[in-house]
C-alpha atoms as a PDB file:
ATOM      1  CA  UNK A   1     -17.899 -17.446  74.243  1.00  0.00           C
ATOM      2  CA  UNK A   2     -15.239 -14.997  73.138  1.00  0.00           C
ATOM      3  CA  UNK A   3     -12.649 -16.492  74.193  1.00  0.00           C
ATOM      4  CA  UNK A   4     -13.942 -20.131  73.223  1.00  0.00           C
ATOM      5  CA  UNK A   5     -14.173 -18.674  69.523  1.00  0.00           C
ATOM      6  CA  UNK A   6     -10.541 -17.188  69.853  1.00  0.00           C
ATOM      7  CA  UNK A   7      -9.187 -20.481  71.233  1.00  0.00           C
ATOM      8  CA  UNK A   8     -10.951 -22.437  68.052  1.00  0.00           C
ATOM      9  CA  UNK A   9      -9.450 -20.321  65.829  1.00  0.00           C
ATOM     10  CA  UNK A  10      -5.805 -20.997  66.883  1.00  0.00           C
ATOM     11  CA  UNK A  11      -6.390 -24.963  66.047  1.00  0.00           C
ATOM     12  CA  UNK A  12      -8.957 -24.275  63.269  1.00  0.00           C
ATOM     13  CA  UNK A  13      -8.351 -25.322  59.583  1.00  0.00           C
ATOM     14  CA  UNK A  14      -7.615 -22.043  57.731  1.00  0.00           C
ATOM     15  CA  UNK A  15     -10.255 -22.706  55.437  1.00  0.00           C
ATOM     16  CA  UNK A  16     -12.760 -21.815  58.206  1.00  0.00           C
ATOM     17  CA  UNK A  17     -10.479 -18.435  59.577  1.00  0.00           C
ATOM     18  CA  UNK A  18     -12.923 -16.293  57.520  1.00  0.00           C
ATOM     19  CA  UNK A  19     -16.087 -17.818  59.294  1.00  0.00           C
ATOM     20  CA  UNK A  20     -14.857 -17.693  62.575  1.00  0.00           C
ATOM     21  CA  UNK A  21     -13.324 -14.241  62.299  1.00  0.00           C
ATOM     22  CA  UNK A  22     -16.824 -12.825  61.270  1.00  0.00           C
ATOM     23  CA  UNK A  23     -18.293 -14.787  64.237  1.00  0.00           C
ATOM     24  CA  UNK A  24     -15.980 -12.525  66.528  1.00  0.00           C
ATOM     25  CA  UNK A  25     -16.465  -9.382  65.434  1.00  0.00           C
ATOM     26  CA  UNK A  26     -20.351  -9.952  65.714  1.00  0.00           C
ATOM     27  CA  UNK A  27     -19.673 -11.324  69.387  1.00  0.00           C
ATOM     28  CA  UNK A  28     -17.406  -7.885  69.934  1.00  0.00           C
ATOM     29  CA  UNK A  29     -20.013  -5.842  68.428  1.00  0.00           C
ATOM     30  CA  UNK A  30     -22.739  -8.017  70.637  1.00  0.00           C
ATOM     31  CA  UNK A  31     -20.800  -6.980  73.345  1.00  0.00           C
ATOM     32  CA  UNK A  32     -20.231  -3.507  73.144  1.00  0.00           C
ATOM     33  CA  UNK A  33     -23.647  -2.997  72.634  1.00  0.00           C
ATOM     34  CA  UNK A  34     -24.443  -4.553  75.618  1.00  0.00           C
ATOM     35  CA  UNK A  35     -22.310  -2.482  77.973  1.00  0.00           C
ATOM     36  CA  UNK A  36     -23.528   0.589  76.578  1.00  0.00           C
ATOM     37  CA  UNK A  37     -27.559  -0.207  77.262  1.00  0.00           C
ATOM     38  CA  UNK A  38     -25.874  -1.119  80.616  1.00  0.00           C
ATOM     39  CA  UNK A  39     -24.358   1.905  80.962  1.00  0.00           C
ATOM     40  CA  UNK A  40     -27.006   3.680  79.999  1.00  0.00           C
ATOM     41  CA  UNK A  41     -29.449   1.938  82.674  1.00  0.00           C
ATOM     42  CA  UNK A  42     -27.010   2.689  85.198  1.00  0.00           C
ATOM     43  CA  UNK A  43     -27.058   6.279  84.050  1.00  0.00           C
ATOM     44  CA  UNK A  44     -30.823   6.400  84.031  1.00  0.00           C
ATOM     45  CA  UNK A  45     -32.130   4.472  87.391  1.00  0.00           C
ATOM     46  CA  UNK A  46     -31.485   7.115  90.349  1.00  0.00           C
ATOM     47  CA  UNK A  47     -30.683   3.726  92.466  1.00  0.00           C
ATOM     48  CA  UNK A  48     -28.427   2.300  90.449  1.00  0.00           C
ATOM     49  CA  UNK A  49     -26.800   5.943  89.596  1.00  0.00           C
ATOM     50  CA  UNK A  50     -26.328   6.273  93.235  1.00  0.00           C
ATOM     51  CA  UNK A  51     -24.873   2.871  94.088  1.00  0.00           C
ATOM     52  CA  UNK A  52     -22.650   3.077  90.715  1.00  0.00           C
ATOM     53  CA  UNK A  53     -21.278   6.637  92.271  1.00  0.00           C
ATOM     54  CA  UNK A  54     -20.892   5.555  95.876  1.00  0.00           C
ATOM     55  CA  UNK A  55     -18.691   2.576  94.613  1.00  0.00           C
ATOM     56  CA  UNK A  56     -16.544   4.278  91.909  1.00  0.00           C
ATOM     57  CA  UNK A  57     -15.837   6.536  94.584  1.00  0.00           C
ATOM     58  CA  UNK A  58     -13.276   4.033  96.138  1.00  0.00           C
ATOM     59  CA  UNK A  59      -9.585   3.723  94.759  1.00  0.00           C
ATOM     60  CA  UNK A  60      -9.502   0.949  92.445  1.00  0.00           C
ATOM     61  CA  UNK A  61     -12.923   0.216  91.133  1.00  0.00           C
ATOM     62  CA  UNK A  62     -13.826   0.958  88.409  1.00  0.00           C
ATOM     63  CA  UNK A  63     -16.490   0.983  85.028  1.00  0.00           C
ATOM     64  CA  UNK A  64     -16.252  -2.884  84.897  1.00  0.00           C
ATOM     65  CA  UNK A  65     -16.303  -3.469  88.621  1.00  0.00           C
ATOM     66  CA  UNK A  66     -19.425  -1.291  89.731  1.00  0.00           C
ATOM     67  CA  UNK A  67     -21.567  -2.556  86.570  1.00  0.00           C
ATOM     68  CA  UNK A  68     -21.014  -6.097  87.321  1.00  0.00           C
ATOM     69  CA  UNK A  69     -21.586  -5.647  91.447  1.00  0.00           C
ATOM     70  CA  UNK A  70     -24.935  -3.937  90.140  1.00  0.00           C
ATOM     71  CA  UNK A  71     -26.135  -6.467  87.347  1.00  0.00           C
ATOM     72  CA  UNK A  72     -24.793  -9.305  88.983  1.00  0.00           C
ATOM     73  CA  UNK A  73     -24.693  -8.906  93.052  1.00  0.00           C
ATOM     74  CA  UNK A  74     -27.440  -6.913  93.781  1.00  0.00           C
ATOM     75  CA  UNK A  75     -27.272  -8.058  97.327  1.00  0.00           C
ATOM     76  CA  UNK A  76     -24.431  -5.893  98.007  1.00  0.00           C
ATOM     77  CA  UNK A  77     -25.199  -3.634 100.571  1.00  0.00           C
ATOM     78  CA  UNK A  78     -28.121  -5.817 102.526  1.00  0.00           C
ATOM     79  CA  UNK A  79     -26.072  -8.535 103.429  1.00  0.00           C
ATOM     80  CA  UNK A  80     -23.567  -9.268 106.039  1.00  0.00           C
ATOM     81  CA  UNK A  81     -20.378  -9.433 105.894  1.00  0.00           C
ATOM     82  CA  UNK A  82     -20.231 -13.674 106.025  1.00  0.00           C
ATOM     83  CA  UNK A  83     -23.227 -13.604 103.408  1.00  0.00           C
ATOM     84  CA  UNK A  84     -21.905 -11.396 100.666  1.00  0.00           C
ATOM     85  CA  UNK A  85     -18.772 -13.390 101.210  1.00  0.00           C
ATOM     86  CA  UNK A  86     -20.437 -16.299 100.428  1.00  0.00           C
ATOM     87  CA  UNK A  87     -22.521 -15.390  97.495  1.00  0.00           C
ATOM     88  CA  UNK A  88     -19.346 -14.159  95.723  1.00  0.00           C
ATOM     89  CA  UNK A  89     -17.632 -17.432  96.333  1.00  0.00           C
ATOM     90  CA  UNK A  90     -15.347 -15.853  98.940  1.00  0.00           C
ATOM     91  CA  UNK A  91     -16.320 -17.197 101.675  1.00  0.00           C
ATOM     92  CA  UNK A  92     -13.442 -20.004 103.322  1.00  0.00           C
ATOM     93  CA  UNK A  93     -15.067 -23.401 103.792  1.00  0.00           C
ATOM     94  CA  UNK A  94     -13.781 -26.315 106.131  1.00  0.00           C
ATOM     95  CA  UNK A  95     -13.216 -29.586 104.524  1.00  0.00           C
ATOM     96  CA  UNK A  96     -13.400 -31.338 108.063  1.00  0.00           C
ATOM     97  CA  UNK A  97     -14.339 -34.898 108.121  1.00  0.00           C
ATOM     98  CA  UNK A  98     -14.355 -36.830 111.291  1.00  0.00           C
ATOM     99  CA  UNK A  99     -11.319 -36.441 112.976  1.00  0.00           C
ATOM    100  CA  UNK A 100      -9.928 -35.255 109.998  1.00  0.00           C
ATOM    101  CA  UNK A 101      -9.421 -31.260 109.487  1.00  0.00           C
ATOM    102  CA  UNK A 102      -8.960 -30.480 106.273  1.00  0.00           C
ATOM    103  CA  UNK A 103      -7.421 -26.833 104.704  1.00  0.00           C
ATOM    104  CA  UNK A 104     -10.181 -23.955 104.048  1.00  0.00           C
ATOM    105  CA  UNK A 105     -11.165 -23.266 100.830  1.00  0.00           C
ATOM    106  CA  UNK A 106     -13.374 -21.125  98.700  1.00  0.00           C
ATOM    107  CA  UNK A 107     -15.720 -22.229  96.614  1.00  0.00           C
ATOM    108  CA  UNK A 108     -19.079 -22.057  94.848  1.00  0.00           C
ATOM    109  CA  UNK A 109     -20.488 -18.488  94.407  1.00  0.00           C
ATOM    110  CA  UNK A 110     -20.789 -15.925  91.531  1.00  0.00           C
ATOM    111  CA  UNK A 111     -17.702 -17.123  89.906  1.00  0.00           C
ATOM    112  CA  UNK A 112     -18.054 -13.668  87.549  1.00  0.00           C
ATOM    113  CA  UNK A 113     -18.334 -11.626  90.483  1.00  0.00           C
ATOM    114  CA  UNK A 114     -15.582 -13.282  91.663  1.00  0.00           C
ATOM    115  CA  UNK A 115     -13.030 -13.323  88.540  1.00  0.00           C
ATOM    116  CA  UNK A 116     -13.391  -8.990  88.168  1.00  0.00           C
ATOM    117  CA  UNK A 117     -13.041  -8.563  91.590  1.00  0.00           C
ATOM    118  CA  UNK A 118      -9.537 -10.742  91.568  1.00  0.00           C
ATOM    119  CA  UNK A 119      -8.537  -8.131  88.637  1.00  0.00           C
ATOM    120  CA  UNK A 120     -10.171  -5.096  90.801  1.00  0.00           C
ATOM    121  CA  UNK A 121      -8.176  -6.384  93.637  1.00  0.00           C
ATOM    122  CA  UNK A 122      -5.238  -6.504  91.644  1.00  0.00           C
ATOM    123  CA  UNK A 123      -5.484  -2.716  90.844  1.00  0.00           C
ATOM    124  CA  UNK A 124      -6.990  -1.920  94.033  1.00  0.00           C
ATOM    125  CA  UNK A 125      -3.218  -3.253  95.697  1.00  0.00           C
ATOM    126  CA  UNK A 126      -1.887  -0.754  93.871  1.00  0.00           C
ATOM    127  CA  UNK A 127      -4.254   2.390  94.385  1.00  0.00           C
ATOM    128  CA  UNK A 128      -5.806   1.877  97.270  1.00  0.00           C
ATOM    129  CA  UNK A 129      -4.344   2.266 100.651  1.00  0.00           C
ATOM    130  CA  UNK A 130      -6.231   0.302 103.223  1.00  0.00           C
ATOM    131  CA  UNK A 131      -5.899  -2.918 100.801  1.00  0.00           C
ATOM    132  CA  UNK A 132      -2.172  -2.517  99.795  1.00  0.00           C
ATOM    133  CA  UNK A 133      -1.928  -2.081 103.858  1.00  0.00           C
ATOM    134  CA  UNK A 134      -3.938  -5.541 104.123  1.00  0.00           C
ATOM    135  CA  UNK A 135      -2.050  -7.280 101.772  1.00  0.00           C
ATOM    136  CA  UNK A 136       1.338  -6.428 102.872  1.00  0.00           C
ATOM    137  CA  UNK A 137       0.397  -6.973 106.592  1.00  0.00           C
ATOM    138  CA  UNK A 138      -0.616 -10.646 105.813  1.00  0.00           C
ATOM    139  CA  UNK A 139       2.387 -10.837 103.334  1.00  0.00           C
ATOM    140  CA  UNK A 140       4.501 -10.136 106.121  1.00  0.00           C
ATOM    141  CA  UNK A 141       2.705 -12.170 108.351  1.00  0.00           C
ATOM    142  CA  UNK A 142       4.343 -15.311 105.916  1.00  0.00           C
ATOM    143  CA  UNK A 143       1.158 -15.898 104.213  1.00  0.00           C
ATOM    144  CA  UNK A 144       1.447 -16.824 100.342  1.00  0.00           C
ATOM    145  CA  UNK A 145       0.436 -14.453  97.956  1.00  0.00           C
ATOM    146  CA  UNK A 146      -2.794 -16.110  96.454  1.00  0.00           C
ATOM    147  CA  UNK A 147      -4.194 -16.810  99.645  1.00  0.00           C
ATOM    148  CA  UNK A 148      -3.314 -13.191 100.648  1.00  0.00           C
ATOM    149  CA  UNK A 149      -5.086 -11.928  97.427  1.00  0.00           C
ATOM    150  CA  UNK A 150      -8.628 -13.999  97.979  1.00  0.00           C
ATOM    151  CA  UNK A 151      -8.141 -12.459 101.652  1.00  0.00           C
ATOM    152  CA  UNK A 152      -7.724  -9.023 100.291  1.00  0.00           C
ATOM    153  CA  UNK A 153     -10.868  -9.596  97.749  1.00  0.00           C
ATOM    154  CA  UNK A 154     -12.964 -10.571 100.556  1.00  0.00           C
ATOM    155  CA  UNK A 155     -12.269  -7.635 102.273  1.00  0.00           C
ATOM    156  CA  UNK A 156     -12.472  -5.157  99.225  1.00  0.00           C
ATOM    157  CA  UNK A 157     -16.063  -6.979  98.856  1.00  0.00           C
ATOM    158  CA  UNK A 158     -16.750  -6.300 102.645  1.00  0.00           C
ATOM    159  CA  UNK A 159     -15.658  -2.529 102.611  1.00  0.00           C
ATOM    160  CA  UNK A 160     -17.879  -2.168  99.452  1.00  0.00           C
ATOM    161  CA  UNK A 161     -20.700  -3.740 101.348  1.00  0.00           C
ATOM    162  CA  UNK A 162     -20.844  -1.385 103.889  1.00  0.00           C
ATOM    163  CA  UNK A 163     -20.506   1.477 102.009  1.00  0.00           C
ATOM    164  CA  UNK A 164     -23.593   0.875  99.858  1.00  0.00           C
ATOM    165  CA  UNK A 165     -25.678  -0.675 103.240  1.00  0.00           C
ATOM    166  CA  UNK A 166     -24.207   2.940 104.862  1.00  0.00           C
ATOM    167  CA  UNK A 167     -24.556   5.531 101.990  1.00  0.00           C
ATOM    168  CA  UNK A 168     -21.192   6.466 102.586  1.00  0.00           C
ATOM    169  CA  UNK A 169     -18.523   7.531  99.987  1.00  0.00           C
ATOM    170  CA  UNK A 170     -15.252   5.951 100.144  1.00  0.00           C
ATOM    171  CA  UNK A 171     -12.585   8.169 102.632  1.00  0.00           C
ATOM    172  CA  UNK A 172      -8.814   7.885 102.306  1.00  0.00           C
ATOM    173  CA  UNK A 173      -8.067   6.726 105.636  1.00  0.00           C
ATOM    174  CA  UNK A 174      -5.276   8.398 107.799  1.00  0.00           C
ATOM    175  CA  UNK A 175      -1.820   6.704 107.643  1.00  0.00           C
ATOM    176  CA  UNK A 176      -2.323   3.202 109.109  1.00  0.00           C
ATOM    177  CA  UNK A 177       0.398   1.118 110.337  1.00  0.00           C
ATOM    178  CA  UNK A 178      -0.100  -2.435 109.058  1.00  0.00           C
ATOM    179  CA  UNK A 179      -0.632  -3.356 112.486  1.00  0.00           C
ATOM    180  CA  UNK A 180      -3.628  -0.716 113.244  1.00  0.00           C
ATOM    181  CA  UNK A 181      -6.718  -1.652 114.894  1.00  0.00           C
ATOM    182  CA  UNK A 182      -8.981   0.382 113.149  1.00  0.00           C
ATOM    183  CA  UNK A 183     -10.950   0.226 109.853  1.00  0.00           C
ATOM    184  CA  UNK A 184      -9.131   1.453 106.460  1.00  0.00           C
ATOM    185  CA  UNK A 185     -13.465   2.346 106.087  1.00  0.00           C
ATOM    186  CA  UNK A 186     -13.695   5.816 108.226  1.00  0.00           C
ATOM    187  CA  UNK A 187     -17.141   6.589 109.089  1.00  0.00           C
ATOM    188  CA  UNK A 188     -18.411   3.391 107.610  1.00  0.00           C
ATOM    189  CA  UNK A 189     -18.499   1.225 110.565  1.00  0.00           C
ATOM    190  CA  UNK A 190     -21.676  -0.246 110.489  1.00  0.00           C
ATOM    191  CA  UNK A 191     -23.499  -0.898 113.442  1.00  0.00           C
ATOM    192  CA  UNK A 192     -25.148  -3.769 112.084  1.00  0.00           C
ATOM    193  CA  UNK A 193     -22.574  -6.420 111.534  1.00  0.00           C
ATOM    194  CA  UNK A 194     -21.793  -6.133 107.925  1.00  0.00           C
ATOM    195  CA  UNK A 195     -18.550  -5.338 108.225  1.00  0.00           C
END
């Protein structure tokens, strides 16, 4: 709604700048006060304290990342790995008819979840080892770089899964060739098919 109000602003009359300004600043104030009783919620709720820990743990995630995976996924960490894909809307879907086979897509989902994760994933290229290895590997691999980032969300989401469904803290993994077999997740293999 932000935004919205922004965007009607630019191609507003200026006679109605005033109102609109003042109808921004109460949605920014709105705001704020929102993420602090969220903060403060996370700080107070030994679960959600726990969970908020274990996550921020891993390169890349951050305040605005953990708070929305707890408000807004709280499936993460009892799902698998195909599940939690597809709640977040990162899950690739056939669009097969007939003899027809169409390209896979994502779709449907927590779109929210979905948009800070892109921007986590963004960072998280950057910071964090196993996905910058990821992301180059399928880079190299000729793959274009949008399809490469939803890839490299998917598996940011999947690594956070198991963490939380493990009760592990994120660990730097060892230098890994792009080409390595093993999981960028040491010690968070989980036994049970979520990752």
């Amino acid at each position: 709604m932000l935004t919205a109000e922004k965007n009607r602003r630019a191609r507003a009359p200026k006679l109605l700048y005033r109102s609109i300004d003042e109808h921004i600043r109460w949605l920014e104030k709105r705001l704020s006060g929102f993420d602090d009783e969220l903060g403060e919620l996370i700080r107070t709720t030994p679960l959600w304290r726990e969970r908020d820990e274990l996550l921020r743990s891993v390169p890349g995630v951050g305040k605005v990342l953990s708070s929305t995976l707890l408000a807004q996924l709280p499936e993460l960490g009892m799902l698998n790995r195909k599940q939690i894909a597809a709640l977040a809307g990162l899950a690739p879907f056939n669009r097969d008819s007939g003899n027809m086979r169409g390209s896979r897509r994502i779709w449907g989902g927590r779109a929210q979840v979905r948009r800070v994760l892109y921007m986590a994933t963004v960072a998280g290229i950057r910071s964090n080892p196993a996905i910058k290895t990821f992301y180059l590997r399928l880079r190299a691999g000729g793959k274009p770089a949008k399809p490469a980032l939803t890839a490299c969300m998917r598996k940011f989401l999947v690594i956070l899964n198991a963490m939380l469904h493990n009760k592990t803290h994120w660990q730097t993994p060892a230098l890994i060739s792009p080409t390595s077999p093993f999981s960028p997740l040491l010690g968070a293999v989980s036994k049970h098919g979520c990752c």
